[in-house]
N, C-alpha and C. Protein backbone atom coordinates (compact mmCIF):
# COMPACT_ATOMS: atom_id res chain seq x y z
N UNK A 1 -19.89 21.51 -2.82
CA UNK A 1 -18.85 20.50 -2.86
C UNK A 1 -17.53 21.15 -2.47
N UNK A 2 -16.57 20.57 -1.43
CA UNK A 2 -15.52 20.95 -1.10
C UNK A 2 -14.66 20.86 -2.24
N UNK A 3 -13.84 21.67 -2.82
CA UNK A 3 -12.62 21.35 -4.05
C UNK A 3 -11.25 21.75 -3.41
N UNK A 4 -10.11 20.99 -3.44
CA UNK A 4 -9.07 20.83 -3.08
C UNK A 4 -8.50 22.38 -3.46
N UNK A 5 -7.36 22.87 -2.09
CA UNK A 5 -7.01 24.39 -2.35
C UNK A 5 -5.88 23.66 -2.58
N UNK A 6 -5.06 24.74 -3.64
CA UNK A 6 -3.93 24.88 -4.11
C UNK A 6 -2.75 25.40 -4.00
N UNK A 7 -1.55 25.43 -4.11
CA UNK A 7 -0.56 26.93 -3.48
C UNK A 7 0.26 27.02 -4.87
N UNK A 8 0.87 28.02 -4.61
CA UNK A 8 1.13 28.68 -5.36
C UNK A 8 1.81 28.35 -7.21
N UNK A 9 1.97 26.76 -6.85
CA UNK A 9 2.70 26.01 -7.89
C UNK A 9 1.43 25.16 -8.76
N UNK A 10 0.11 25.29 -8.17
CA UNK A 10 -0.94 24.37 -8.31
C UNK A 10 -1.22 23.00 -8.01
N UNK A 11 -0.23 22.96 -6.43
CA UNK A 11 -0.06 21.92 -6.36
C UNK A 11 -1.32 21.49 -5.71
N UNK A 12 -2.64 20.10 -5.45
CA UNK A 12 -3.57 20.61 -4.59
C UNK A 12 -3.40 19.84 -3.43
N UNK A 13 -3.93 19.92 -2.40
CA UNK A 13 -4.15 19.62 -1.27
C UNK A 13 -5.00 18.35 -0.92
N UNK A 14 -4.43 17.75 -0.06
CA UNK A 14 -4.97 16.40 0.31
C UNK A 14 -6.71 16.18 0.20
N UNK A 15 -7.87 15.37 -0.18
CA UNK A 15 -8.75 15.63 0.10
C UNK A 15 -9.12 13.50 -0.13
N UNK A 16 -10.38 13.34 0.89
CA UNK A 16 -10.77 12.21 1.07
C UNK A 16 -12.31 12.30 0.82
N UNK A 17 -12.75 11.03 1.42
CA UNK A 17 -14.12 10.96 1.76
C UNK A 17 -14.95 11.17 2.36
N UNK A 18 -15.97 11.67 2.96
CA UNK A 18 -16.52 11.62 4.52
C UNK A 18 -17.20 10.31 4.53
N UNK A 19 -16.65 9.95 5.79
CA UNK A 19 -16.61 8.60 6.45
C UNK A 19 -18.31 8.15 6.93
N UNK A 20 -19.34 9.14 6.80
CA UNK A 20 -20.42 8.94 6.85
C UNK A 20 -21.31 8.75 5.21
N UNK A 21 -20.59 9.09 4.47
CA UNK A 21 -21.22 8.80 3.30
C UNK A 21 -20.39 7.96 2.15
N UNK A 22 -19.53 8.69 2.05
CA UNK A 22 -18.10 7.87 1.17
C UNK A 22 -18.41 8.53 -0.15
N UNK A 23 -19.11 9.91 -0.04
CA UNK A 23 -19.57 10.36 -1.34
C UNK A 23 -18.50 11.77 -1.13
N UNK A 24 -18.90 12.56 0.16
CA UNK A 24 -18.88 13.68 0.15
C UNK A 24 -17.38 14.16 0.04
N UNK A 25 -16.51 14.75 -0.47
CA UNK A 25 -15.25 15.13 -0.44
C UNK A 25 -15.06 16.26 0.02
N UNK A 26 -14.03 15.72 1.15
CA UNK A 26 -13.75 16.51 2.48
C UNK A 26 -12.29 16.91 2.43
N UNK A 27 -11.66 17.97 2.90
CA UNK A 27 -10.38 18.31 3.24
C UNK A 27 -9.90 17.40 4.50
N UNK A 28 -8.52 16.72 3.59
CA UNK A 28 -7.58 16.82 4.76
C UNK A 28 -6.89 17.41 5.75
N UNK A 29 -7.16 17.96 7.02
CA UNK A 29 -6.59 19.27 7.48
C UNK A 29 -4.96 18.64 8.28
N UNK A 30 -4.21 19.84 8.72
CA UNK A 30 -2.91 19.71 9.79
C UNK A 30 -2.89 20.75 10.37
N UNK A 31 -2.32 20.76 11.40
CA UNK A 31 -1.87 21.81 11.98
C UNK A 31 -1.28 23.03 11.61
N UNK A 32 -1.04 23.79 11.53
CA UNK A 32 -0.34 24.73 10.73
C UNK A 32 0.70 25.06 11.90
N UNK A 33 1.18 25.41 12.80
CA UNK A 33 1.84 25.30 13.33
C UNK A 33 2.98 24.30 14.07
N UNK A 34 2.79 23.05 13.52
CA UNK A 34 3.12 21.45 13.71
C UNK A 34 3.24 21.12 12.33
N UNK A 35 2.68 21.17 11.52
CA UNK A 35 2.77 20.56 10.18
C UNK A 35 2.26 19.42 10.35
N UNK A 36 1.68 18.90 11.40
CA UNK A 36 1.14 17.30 11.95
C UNK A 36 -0.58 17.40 10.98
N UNK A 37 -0.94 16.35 10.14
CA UNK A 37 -1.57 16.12 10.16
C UNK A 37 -2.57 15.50 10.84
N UNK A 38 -3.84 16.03 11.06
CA UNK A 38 -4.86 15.80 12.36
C UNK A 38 -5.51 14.10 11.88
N UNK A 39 -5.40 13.45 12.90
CA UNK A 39 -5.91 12.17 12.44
C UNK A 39 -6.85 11.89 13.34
N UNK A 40 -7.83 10.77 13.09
CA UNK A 40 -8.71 9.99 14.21
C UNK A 40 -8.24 8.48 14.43
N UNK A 41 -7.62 8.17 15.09
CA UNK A 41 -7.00 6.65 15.30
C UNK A 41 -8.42 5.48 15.88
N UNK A 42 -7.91 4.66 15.18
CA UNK A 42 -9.06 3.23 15.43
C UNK A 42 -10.41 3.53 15.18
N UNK A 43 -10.71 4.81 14.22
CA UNK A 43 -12.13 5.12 14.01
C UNK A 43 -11.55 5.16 12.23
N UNK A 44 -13.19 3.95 11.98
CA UNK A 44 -13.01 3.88 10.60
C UNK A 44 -14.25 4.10 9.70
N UNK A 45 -14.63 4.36 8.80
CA UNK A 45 -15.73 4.38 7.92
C UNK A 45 -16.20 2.78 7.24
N UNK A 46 -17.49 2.90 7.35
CA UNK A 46 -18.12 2.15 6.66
C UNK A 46 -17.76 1.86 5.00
N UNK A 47 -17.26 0.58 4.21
CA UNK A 47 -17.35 0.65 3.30
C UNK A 47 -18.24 0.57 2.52
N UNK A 48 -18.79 1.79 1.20
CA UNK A 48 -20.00 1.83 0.75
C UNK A 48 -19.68 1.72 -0.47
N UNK A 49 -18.97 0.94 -0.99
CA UNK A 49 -18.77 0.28 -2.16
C UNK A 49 -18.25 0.78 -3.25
N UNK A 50 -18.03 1.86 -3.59
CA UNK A 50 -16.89 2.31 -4.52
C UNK A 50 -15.51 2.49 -4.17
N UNK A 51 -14.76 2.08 -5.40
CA UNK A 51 -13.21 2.30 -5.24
C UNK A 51 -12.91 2.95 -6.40
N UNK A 52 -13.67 3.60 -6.49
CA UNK A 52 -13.38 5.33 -7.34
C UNK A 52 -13.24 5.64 -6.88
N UNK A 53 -12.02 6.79 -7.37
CA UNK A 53 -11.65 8.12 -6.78
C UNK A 53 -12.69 9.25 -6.88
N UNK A 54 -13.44 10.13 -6.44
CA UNK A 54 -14.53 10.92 -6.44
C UNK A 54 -13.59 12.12 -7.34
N UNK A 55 -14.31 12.79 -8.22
CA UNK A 55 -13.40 14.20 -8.20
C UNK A 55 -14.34 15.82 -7.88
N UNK A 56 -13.44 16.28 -7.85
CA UNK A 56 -14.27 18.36 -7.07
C UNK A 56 -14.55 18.53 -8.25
N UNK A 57 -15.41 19.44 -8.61
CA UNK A 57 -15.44 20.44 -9.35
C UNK A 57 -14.63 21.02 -10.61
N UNK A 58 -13.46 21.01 -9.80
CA UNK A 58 -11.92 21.39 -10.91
C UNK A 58 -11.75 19.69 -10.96
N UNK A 59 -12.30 18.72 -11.07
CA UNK A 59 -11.83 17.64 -11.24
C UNK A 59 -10.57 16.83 -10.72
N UNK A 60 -10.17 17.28 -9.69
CA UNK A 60 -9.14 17.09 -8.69
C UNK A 60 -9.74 15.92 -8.03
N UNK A 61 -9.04 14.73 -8.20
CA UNK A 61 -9.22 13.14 -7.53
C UNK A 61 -8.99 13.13 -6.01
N UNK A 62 -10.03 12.78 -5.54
CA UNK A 62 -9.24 12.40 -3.94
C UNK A 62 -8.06 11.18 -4.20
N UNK A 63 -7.58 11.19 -2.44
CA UNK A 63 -6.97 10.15 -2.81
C UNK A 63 -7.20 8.60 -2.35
N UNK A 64 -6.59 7.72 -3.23
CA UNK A 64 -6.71 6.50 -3.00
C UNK A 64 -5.85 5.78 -2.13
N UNK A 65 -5.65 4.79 -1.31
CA UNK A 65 -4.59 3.39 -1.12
C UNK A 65 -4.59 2.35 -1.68
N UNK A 66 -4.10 1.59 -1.54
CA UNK A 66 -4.01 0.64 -1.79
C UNK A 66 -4.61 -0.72 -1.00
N UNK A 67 -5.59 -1.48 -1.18
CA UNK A 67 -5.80 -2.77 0.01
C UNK A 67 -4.78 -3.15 0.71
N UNK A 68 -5.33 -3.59 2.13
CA UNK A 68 -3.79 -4.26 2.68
C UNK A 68 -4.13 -5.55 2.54
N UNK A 69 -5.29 -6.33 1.87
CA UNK A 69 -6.05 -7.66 2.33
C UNK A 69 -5.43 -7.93 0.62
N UNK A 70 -5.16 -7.14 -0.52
CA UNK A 70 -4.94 -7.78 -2.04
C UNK A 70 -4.06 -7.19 -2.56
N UNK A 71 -3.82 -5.89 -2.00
CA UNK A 71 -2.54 -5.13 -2.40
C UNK A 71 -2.56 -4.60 -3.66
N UNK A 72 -3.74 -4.55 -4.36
CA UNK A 72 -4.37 -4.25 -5.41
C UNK A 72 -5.26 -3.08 -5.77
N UNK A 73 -6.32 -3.86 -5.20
CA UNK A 73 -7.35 -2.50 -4.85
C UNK A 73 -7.37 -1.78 -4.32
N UNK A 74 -7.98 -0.40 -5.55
CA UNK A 74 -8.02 1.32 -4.59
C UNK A 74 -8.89 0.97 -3.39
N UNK A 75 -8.35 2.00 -2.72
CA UNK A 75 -9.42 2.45 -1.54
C UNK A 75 -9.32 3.62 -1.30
N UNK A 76 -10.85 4.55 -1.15
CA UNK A 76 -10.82 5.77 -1.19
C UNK A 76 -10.13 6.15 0.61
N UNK A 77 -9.97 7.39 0.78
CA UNK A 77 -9.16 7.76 1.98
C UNK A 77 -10.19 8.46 2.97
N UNK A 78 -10.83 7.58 4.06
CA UNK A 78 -12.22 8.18 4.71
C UNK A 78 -11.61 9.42 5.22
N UNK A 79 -12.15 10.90 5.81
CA UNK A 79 -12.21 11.73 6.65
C UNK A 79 -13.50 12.09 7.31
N UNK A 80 -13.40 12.21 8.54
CA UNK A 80 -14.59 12.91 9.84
C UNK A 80 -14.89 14.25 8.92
N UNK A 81 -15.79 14.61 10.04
CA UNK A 81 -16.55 15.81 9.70
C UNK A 81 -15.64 17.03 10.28
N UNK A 82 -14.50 16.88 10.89
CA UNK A 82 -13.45 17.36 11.63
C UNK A 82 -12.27 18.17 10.25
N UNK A 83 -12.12 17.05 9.56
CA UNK A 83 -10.91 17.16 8.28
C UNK A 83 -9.61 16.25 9.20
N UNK A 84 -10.04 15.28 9.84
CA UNK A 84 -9.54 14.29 10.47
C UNK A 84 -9.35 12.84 9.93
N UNK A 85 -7.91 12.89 9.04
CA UNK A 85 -7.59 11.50 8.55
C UNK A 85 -7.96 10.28 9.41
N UNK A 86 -9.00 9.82 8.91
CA UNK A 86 -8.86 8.47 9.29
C UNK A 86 -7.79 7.26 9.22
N UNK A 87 -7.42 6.71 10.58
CA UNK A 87 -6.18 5.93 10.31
C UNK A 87 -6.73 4.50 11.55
N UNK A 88 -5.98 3.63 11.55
CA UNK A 88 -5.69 2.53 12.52
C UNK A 88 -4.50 2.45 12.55
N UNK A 89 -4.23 2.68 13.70
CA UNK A 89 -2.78 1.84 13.73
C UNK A 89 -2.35 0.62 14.24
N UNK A 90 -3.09 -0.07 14.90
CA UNK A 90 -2.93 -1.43 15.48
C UNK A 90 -2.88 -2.51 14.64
């Protein structure tokens, strides 16, 4: 199981779902030289029915959103097999 890395304050690091299972918890990656977080635009994951937050090991929560359809409900945060935020922007 992937568990979220930390720096020096314990702060941890972004981590989601993989977009092929909605189980597996995956790192968010960026650039390190850009500070740009790496995204996949108009590619989305299947929803597989939980709106739990999954947690690592050290019990570190991925993260959630919010619905845009109820403005209510969590939604876990898909990532590729890349460490490629899933996003839409259209």
């Amino acid at each position: 199981m992937t568990e979220a890395k930390r720096d020096n304050n314990q702060i941890p690091t972004m981590t989601g779902v993989l977009n092929t299972d909605g189980t597996t918890i995956t790192l968010i990656k960026a650039n390190p030289t850009t500070h740009e977080m790496l995204v996949n635009d108009n590619t989305t994951g299947s929803d597989f029915g939980s709106d739990d937050a999954k947690r690592d090991n050290n019990n570190t929560p991925i993260l959630l959103a919010t619905s845009s359809s109820d403005g209510a409900t969590p939604v876990p945060l898909y990532v590729d097999t890349n460490g490629n935020f899933l996003i839409k922007s259209t």
